[in-house]
Protein backbone atom coordinates (compact mmCIF):
# COMPACT_ATOMS: atom_id res chain seq x y z
CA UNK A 1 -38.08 3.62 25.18
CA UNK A 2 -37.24 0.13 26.24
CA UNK A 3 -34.57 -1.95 25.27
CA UNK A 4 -35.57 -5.09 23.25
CA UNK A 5 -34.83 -8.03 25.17
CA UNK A 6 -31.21 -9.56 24.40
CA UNK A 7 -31.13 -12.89 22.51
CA UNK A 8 -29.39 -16.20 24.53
CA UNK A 9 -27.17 -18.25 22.56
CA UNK A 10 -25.97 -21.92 24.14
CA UNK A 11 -22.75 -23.66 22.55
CA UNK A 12 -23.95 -26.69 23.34
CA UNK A 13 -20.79 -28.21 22.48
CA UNK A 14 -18.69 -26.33 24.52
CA UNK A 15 -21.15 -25.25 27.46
CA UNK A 16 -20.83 -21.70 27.30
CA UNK A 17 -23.57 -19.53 27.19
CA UNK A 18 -23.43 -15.93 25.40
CA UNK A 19 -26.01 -13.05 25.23
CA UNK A 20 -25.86 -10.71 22.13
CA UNK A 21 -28.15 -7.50 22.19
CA UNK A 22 -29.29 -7.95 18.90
CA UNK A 23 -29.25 -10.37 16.11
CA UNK A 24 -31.58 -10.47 12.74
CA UNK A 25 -30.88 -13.72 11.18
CA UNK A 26 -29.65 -17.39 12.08
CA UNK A 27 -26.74 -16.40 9.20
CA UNK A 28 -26.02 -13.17 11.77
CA UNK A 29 -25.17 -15.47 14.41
CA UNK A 30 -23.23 -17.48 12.72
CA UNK A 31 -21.09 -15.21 11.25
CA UNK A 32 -20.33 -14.09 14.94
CA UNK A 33 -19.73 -17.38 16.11
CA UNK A 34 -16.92 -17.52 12.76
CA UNK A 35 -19.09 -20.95 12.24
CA UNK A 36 -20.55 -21.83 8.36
CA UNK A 37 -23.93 -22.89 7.59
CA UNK A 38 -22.88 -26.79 7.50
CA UNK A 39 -20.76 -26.73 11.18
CA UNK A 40 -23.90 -26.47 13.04
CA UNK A 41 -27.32 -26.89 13.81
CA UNK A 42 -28.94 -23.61 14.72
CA UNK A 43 -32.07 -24.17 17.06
CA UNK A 44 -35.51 -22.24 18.48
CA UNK A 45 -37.77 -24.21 20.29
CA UNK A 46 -36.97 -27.26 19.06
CA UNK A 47 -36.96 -26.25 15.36
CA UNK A 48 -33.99 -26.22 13.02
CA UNK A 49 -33.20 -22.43 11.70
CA UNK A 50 -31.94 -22.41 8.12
CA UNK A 51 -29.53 -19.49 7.48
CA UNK A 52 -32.46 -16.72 6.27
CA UNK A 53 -34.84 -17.12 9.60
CA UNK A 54 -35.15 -14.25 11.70
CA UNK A 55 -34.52 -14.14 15.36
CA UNK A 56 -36.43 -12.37 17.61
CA UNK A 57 -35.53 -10.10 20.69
CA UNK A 58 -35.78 -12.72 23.69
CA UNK A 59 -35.12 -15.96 21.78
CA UNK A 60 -33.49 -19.05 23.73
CA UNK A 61 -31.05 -20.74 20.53
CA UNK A 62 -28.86 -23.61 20.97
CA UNK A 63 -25.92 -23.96 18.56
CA UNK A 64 -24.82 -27.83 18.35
CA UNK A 65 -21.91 -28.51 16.11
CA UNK A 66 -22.34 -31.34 13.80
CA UNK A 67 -19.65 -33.98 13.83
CA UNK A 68 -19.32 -36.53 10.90
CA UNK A 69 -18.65 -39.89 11.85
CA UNK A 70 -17.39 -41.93 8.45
């Protein structure tokens, strides 16, 4: 049986890429990343993941951090 495709995760912040086997949820990946729901901006396609979305074998995300400015 084949191997589901691994999932590609840019830090856009930081420039790095990473590539994780398998993830389920945007919440997965950022409990790997040791990042909470309001650091970041989790994104697929151009659309914003909230914390419950499911990721799917071969998904390009991008991970921006947020920074406030006040």
């Amino acid at each position: 049986m084949p191997q589901p495709s691994p999932v590609t995760v840019v830090l856009e912040r930081e420039g790095r890429t990473l590539v994780y086997p398998r993830l389920t949820t945007a919440h997965q990946l950022l409990n790997r990343l040791e990042l909470g729901v309001n650091d970041c901006l989790v994104i697929r396609d151009g659309e914003l993941l909230t914390p419950d979305r499911k990721i799917r074998p071969g998904d390009a995300i991008t991970v921006r951090t947020v920074v406030s400015r006040g």
